[in-house]
C-alpha atoms as a PDB file:
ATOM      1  CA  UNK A   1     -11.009 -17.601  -3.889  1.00  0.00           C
ATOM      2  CA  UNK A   2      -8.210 -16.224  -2.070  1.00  0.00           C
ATOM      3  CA  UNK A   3      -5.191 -17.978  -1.007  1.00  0.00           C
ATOM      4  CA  UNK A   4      -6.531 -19.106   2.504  1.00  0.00           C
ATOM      5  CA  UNK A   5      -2.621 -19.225   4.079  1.00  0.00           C
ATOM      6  CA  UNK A   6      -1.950 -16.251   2.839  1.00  0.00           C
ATOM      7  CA  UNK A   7      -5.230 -14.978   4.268  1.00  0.00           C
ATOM      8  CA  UNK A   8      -4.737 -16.050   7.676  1.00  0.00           C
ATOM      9  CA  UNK A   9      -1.427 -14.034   7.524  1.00  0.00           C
ATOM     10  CA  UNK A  10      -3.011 -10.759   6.222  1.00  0.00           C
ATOM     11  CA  UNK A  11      -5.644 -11.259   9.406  1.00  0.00           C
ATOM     12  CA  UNK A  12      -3.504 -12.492  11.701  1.00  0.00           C
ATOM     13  CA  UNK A  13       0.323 -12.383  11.447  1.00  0.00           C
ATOM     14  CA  UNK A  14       2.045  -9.155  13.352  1.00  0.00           C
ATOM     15  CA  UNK A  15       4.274  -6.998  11.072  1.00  0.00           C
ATOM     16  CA  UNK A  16       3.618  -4.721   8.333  1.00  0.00           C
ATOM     17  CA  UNK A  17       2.899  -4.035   4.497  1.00  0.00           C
ATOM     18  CA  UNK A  18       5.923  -2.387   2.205  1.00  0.00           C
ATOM     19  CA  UNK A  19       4.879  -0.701  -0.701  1.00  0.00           C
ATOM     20  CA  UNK A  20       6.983  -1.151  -3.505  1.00  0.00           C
ATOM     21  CA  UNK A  21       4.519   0.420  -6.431  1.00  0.00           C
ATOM     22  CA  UNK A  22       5.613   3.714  -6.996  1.00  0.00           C
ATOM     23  CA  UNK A  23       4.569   4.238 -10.311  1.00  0.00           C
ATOM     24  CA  UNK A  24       5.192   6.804 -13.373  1.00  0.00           C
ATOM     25  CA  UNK A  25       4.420  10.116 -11.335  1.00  0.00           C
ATOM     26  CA  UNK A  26       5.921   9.040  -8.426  1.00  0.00           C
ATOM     27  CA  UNK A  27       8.769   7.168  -9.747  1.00  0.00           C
ATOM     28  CA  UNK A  28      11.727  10.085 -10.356  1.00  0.00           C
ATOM     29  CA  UNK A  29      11.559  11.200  -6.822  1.00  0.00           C
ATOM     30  CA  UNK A  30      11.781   8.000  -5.336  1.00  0.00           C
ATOM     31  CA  UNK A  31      15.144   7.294  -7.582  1.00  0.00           C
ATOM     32  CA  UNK A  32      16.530  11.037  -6.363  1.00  0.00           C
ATOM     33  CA  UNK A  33      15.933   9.816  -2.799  1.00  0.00           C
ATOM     34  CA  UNK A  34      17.483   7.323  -4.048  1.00  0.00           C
ATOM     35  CA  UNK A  35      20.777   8.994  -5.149  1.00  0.00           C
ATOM     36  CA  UNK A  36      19.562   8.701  -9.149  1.00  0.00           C
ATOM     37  CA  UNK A  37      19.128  11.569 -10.696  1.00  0.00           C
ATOM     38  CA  UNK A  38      17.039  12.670 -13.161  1.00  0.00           C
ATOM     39  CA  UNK A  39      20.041  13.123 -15.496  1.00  0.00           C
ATOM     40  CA  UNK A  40      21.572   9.762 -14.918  1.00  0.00           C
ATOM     41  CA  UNK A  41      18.706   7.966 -16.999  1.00  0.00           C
ATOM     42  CA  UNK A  42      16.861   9.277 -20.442  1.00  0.00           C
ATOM     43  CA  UNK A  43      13.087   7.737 -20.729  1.00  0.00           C
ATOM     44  CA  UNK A  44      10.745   5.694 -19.099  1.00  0.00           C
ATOM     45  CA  UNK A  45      12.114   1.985 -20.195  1.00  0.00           C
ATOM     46  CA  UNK A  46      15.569   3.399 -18.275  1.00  0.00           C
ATOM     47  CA  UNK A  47      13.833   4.729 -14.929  1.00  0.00           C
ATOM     48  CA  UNK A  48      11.723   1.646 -14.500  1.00  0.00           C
ATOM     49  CA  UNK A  49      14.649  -0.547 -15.057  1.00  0.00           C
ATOM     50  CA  UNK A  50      16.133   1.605 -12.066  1.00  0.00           C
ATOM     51  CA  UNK A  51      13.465   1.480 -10.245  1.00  0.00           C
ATOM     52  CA  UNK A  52      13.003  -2.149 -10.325  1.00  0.00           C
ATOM     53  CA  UNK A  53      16.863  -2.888  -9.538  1.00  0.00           C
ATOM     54  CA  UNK A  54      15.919  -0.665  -6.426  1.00  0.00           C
ATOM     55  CA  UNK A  55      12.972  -2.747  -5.485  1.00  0.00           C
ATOM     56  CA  UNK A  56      15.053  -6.281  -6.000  1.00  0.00           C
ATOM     57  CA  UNK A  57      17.461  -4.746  -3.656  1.00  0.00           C
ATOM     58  CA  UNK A  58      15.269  -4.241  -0.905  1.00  0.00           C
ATOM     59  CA  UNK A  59      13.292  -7.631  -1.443  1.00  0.00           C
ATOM     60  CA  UNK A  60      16.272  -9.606  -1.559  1.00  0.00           C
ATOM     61  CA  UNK A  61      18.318  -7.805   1.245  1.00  0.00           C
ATOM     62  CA  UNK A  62      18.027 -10.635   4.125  1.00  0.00           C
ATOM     63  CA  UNK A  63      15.748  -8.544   6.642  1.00  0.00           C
ATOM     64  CA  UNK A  64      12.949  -8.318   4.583  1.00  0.00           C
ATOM     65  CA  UNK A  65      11.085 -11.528   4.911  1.00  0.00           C
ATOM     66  CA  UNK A  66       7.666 -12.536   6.196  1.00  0.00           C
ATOM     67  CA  UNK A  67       9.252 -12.260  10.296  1.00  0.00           C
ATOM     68  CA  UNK A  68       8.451  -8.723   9.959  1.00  0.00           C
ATOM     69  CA  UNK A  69       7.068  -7.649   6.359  1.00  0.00           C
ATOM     70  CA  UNK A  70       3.980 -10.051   6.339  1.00  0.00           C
ATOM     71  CA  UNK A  71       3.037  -8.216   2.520  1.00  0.00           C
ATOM     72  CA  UNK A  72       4.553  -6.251  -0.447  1.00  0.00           C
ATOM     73  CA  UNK A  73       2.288  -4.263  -2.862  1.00  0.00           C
ATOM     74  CA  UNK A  74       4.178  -4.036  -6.182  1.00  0.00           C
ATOM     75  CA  UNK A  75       3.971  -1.680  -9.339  1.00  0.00           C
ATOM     76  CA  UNK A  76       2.700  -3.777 -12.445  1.00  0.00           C
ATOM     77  CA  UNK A  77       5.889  -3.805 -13.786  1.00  0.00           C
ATOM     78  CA  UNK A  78       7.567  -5.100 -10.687  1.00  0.00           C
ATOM     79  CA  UNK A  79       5.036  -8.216 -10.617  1.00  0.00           C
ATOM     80  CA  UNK A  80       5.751  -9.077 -14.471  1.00  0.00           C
ATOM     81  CA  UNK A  81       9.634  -8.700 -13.558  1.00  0.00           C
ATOM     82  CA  UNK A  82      12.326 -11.312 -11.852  1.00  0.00           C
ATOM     83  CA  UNK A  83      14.285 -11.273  -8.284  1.00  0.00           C
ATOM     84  CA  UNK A  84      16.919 -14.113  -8.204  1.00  0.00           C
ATOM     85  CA  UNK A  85      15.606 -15.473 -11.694  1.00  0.00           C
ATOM     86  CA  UNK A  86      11.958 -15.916 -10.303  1.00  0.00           C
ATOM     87  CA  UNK A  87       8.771 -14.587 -10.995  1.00  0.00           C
ATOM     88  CA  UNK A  88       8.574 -11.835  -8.194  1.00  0.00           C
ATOM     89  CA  UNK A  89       5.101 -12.348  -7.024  1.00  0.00           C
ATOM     90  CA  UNK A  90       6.974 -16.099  -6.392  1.00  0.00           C
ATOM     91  CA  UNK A  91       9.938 -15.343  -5.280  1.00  0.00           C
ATOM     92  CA  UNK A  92       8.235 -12.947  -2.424  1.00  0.00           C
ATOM     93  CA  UNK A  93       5.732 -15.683  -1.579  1.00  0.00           C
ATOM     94  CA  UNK A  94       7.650 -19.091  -1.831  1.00  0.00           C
ATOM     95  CA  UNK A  95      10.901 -17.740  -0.894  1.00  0.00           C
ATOM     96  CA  UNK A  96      10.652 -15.285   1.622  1.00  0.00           C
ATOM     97  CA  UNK A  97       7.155 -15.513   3.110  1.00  0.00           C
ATOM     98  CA  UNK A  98       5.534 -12.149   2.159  1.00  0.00           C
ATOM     99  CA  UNK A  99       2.241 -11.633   0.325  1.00  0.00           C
ATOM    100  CA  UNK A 100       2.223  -9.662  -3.016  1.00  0.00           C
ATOM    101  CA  UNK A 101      -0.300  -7.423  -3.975  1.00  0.00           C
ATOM    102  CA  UNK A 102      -0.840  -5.179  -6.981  1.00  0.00           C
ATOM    103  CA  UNK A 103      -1.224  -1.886  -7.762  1.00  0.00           C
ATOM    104  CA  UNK A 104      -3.851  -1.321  -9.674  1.00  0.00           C
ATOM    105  CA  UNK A 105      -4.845   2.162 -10.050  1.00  0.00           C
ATOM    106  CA  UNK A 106      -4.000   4.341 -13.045  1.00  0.00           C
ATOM    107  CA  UNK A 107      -3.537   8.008 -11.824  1.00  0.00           C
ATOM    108  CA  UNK A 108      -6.142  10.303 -10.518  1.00  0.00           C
ATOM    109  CA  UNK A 109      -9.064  12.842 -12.269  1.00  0.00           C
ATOM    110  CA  UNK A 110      -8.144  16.733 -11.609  1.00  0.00           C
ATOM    111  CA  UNK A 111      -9.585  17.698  -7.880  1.00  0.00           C
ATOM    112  CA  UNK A 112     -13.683  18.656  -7.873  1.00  0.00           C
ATOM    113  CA  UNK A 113     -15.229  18.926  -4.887  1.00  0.00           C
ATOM    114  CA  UNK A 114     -12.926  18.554  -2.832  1.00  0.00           C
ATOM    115  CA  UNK A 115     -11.282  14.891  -3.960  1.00  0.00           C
ATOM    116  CA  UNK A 116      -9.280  12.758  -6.908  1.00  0.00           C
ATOM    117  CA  UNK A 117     -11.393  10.165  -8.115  1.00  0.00           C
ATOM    118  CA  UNK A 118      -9.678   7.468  -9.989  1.00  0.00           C
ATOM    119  CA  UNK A 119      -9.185   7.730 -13.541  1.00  0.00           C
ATOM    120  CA  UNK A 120     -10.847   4.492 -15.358  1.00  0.00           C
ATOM    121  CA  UNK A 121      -8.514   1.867 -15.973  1.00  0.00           C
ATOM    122  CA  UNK A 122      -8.342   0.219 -19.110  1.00  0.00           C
ATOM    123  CA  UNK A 123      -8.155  -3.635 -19.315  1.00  0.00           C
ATOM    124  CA  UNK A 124      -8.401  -4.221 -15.841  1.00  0.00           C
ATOM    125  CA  UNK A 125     -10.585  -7.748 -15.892  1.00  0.00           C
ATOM    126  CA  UNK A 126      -7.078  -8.972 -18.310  1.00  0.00           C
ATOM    127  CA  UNK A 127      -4.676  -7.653 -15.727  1.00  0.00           C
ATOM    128  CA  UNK A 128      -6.593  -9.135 -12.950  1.00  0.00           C
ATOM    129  CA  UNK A 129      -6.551 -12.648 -14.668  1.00  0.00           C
ATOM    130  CA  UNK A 130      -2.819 -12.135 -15.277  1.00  0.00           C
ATOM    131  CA  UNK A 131      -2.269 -11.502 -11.839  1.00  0.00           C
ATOM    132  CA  UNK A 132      -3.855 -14.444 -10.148  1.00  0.00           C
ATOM    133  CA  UNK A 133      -2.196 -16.446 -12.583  1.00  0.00           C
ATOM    134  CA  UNK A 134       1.146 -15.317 -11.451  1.00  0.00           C
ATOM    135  CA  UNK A 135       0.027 -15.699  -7.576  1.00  0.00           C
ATOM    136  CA  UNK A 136      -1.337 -12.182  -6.730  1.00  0.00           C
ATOM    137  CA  UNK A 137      -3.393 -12.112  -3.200  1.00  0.00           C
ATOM    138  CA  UNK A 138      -5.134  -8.948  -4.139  1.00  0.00           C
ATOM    139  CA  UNK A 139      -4.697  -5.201  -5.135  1.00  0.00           C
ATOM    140  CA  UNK A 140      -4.242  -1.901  -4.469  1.00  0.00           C
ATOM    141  CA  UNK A 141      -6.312   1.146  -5.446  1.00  0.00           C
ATOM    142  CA  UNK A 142      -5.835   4.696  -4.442  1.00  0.00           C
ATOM    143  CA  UNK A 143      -7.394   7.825  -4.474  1.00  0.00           C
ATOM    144  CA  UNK A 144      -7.442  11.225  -2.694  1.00  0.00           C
ATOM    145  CA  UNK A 145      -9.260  13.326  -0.680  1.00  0.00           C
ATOM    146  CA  UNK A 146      -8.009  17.015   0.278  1.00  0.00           C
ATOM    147  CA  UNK A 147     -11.071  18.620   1.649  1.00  0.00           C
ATOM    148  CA  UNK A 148     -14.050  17.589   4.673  1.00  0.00           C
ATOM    149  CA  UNK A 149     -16.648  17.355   1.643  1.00  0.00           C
ATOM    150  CA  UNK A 150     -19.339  15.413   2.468  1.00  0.00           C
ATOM    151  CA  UNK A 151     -20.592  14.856  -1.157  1.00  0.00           C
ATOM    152  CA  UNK A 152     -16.959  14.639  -2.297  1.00  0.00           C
ATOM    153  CA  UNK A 153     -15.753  12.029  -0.226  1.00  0.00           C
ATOM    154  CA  UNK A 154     -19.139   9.898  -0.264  1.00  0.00           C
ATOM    155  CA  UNK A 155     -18.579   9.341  -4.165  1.00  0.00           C
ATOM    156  CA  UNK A 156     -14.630   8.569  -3.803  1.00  0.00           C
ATOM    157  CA  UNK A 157     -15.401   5.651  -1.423  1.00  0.00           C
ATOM    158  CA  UNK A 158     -18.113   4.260  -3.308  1.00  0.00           C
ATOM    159  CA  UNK A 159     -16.158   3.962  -6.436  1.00  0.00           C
ATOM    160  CA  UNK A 160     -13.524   2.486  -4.226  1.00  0.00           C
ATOM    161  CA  UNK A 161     -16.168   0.036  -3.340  1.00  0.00           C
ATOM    162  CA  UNK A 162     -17.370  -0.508  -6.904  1.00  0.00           C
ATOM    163  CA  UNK A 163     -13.998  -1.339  -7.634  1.00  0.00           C
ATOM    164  CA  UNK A 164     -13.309  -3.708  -5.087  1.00  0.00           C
ATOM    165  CA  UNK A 165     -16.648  -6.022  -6.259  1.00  0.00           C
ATOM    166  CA  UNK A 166     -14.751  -5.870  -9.592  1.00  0.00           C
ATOM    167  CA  UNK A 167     -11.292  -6.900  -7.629  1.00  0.00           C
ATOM    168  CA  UNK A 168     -13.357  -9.542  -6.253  1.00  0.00           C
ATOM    169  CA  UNK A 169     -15.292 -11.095  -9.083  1.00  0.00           C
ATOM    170  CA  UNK A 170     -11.395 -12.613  -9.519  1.00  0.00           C
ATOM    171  CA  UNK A 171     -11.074 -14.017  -6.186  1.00  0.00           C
ATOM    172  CA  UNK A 172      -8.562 -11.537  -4.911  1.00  0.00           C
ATOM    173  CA  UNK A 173      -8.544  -8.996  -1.977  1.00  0.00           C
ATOM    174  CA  UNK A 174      -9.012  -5.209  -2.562  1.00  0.00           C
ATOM    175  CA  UNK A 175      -7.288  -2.507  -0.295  1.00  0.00           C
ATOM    176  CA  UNK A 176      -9.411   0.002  -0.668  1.00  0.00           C
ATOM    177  CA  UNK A 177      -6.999   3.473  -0.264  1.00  0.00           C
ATOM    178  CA  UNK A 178      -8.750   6.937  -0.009  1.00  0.00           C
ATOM    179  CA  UNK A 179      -5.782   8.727   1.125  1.00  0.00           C
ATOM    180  CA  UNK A 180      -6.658  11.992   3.277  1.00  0.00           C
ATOM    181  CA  UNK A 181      -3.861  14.528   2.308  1.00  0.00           C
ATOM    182  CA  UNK A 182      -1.709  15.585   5.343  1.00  0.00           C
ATOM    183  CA  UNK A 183      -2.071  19.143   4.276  1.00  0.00           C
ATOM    184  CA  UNK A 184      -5.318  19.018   4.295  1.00  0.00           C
ATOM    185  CA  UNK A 185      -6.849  22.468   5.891  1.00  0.00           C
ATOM    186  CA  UNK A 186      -9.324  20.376   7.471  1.00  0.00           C
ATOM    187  CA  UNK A 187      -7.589  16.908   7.926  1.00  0.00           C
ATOM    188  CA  UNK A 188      -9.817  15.540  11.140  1.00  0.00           C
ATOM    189  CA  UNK A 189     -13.074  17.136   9.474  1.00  0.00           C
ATOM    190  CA  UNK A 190     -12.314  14.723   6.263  1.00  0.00           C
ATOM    191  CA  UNK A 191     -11.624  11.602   8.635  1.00  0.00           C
ATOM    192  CA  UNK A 192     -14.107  11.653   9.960  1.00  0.00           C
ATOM    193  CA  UNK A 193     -16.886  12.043   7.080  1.00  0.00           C
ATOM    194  CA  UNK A 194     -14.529   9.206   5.653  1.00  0.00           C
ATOM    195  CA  UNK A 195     -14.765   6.661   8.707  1.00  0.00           C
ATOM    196  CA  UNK A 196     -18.770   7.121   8.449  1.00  0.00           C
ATOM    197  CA  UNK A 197     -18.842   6.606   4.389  1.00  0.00           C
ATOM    198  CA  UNK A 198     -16.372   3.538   4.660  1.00  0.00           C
ATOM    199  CA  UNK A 199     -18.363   2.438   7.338  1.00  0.00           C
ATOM    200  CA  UNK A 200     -21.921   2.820   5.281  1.00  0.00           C
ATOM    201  CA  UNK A 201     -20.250   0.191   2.592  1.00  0.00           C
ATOM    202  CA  UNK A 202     -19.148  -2.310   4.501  1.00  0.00           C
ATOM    203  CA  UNK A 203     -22.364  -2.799   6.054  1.00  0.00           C
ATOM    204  CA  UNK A 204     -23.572  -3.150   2.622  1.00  0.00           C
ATOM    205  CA  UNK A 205     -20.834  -5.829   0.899  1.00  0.00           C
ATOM    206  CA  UNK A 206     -22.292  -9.656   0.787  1.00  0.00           C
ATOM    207  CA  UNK A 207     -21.641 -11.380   4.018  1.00  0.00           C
ATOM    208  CA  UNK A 208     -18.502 -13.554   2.765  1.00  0.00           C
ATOM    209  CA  UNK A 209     -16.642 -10.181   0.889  1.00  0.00           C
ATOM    210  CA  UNK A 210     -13.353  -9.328   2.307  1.00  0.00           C
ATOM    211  CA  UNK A 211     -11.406  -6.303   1.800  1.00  0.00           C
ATOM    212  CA  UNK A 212      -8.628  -4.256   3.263  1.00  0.00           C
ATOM    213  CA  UNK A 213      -8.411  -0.704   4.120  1.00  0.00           C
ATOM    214  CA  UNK A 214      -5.249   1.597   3.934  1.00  0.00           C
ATOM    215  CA  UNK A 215      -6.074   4.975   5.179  1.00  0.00           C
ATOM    216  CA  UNK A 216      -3.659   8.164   6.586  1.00  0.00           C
ATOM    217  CA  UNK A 217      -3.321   8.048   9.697  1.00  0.00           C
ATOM    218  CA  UNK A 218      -5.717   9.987  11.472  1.00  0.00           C
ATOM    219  CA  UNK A 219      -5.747  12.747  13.838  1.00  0.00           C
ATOM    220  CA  UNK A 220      -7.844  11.255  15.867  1.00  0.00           C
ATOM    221  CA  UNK A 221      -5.950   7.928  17.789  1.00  0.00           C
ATOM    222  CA  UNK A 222      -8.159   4.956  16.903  1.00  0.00           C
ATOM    223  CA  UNK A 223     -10.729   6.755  14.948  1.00  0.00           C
ATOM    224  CA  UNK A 224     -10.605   3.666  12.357  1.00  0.00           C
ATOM    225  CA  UNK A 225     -10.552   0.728  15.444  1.00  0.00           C
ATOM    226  CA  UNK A 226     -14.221   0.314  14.469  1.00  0.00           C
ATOM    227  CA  UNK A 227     -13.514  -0.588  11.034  1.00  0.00           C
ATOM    228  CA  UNK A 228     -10.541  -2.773  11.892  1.00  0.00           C
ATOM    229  CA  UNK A 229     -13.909  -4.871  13.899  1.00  0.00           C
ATOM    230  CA  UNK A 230     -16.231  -4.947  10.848  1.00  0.00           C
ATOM    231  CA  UNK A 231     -16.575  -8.790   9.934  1.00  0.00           C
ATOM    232  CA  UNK A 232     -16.098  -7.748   6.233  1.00  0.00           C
ATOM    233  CA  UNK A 233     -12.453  -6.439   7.089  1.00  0.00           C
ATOM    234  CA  UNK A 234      -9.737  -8.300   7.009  1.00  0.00           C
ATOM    235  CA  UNK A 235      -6.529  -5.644   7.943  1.00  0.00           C
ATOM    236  CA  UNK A 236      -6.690  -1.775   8.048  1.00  0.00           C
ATOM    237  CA  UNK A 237      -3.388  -0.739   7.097  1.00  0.00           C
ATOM    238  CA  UNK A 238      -1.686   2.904   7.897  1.00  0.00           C
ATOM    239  CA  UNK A 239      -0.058   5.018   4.355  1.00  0.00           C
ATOM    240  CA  UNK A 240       2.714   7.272   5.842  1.00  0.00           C
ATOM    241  CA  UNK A 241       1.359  10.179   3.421  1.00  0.00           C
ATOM    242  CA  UNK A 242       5.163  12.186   3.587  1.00  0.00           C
ATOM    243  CA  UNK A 243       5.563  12.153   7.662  1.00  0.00           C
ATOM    244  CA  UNK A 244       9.107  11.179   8.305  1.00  0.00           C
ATOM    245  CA  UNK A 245       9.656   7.189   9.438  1.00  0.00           C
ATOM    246  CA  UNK A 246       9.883   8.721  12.861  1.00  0.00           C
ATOM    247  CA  UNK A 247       6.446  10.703  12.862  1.00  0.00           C
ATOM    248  CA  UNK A 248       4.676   8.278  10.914  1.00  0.00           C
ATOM    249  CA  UNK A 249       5.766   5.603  13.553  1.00  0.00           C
ATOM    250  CA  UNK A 250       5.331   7.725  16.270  1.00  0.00           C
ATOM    251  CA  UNK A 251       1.354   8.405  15.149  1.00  0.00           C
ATOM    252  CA  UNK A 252       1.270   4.868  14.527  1.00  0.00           C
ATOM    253  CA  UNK A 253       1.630   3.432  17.805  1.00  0.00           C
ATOM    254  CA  UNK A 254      -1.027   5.768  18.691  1.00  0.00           C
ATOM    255  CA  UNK A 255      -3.554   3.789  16.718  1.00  0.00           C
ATOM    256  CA  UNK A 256      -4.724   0.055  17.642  1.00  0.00           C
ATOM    257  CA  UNK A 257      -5.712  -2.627  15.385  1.00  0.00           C
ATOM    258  CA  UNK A 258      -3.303  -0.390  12.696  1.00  0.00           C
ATOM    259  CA  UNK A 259      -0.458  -1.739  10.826  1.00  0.00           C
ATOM    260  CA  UNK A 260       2.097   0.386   8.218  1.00  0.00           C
ATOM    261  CA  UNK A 261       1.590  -0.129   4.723  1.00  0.00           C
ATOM    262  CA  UNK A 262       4.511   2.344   4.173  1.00  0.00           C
ATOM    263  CA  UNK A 263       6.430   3.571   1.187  1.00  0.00           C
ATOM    264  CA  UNK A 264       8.795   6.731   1.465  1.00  0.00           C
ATOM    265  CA  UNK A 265       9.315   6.213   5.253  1.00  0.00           C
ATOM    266  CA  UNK A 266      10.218   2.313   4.562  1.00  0.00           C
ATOM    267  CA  UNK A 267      13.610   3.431   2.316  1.00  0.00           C
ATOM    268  CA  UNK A 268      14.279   6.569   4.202  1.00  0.00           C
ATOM    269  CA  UNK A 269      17.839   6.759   4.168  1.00  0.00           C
ATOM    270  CA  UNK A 270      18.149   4.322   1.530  1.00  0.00           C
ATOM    271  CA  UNK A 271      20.610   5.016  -1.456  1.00  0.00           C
ATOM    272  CA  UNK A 272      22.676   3.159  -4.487  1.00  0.00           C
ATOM    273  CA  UNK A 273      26.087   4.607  -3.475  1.00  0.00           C
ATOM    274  CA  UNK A 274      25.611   2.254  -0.245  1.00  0.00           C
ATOM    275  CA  UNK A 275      27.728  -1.037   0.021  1.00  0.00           C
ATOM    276  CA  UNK A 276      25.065  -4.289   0.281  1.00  0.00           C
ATOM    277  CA  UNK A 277      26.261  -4.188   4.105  1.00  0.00           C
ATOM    278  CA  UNK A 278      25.317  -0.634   4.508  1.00  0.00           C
ATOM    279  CA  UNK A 279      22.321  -0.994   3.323  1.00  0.00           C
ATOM    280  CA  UNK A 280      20.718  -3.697   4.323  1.00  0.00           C
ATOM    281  CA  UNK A 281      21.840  -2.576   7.811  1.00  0.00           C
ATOM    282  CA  UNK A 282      20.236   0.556   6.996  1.00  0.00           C
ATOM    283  CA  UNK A 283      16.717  -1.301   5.625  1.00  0.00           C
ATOM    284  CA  UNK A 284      16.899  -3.852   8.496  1.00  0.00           C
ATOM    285  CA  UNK A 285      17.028  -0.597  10.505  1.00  0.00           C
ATOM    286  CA  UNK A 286      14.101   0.545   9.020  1.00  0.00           C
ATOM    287  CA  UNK A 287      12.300  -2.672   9.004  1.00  0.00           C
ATOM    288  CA  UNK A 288      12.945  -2.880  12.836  1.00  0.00           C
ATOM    289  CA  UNK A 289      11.123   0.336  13.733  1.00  0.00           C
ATOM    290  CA  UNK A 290       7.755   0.113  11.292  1.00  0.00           C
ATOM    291  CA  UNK A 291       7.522  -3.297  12.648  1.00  0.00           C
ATOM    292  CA  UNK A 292       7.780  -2.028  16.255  1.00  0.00           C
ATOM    293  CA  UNK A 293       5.262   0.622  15.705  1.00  0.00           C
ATOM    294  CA  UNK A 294       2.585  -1.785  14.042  1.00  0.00           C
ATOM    295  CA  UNK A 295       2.958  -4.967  16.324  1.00  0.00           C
ATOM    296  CA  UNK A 296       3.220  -2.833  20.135  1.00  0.00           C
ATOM    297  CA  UNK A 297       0.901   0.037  20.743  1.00  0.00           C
ATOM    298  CA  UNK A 298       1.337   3.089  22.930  1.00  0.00           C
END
């Protein structure tokens, strides 16, 4: 059953979700934007021990706290790692107030028709026991959709959904993520299939199932408020899906009922070379304006 204080902030609390999980794929660029490059570390054990000194960083730096950053969502890694000599899923939620969720999701199947499905992920149930027992609220899963397929996007949300009833067999609380690509030739086509499909599932989840949802944000200002009302839903969040912190913000005010679950446009700017002044200035910066654009709508 989930953690009903840290429910009531996921429902209720203003403020926003960072997303700390970049994983494997995604991992290199985030250190370049960094200021690591790809020559400064040789192997995987190397650039997630970067990676995670990056992370610790941010969720030690004194502005990020559950004021403003009500939830974290964290790589595996990150969760079975240490910030000040704690347990990080602790250290987030006893120390500084904010949720942690994991990442769950293993990579994504080649496009066909249209969207990524999720590629099966091995000894899930075992990670999902290991997470609870280290004070998880719930999870993350992603996948993608590129094109307005009606077919294509029916079958990623209802794996999404599949996966979430396995999420929730555990007692924790899915965010269900089928990202629509920015690039997308037909970006408000797909949103719209997508807000009908999500919506088709929800009505169909047992009457005490929660979940989240973290969706681009959509061409269409407050396509997803419906969603954000369905009794099953506890939070739709917003992925900034490469717009720039000031875009992403900018589309987010736009969109009621909407918070940021951001990752790129939450360390913008960020970099190692910075003194701990400079950058937590910098992140507090940052923390300041995704905040602003969740809690007060245009």
């Amino acid at each position: 059953m989930a953690d009903e204080k840290m429910l009531q902030q996921m429902s209720q609390k203003p403020g926003f979700i960072a997303a700390l999980d970049q994983s494997g794929g995604s991992t290199p660029g985030a250190l370049r934007l960094y200021g690591i490059p790809d020559s400064a570390y040789s192997g995987d054990a190397e650039m997630f021990r970067l990676v995670h000194e990056m992370r610790v960083r941010i969720m030690t730096s004194p502005g990020f706290s559950g004021d403003k950053v009500i939830a974290a969502i964290l790589f595996e890694a990150t969760m079975d790692g240490e910030a000040k000599s704690r347990p990080v899923p602790s250290y987030l939620w006893e120390d500084r107030g904010v949720v942690p969720f994991l990442k769950i999701d293993k990579g994504l199947e080649a496009e066909t028709d249209g969207v990524q499905l999720m590629k099966p992920i091995p000894g899930l149930d075992a990670t999902l026991d290991r997470a609870v027992k280290l004070g998880i609220f719930g999870t993350k899963e992603r996948s993608v959709i590129n094109l307005p397929s009606q077919t294509g996007i029916a079958a990623v949300v209802a794996q999404q959904f599949e996966l979430a009833g396995q999420v929730a067999s555990h007692g924790l609380v899915p965010i269900i993520e089928p990202e629509v690509l920015i690039k997308s030739p037909d970006k408000k086509g797909a949103e719209a299939i997508l807000r009908d499909e999500i919506a088709k599932q929800l009505d169909m989840l047992p009457t005490d199932r929660k979940v989240m949802l973290k969706l681009t944000i959509p061409d269409v200002p407050d396509l997803y408020r419906s969603l954000a009302a369905h009794p099953s839903v506890v939070r739709v969040v917003a992925l900034s899906g490469g717009y720039t912190r000031t875009e992403a913000c900018r589309r987010l005010a736009e969109n009621h009922d909407m918070i940021a679950s951001f990752s790129r446009a939450l360390t913008e700017g960020l970099t190692v070379q910075m003194s701990d002044a400079e950058f937590d200035t910098a992140l507090k910066q940052s923390i300041d304006e995704i905040y602003e654009a969740s809690a007060n709508k245009a």
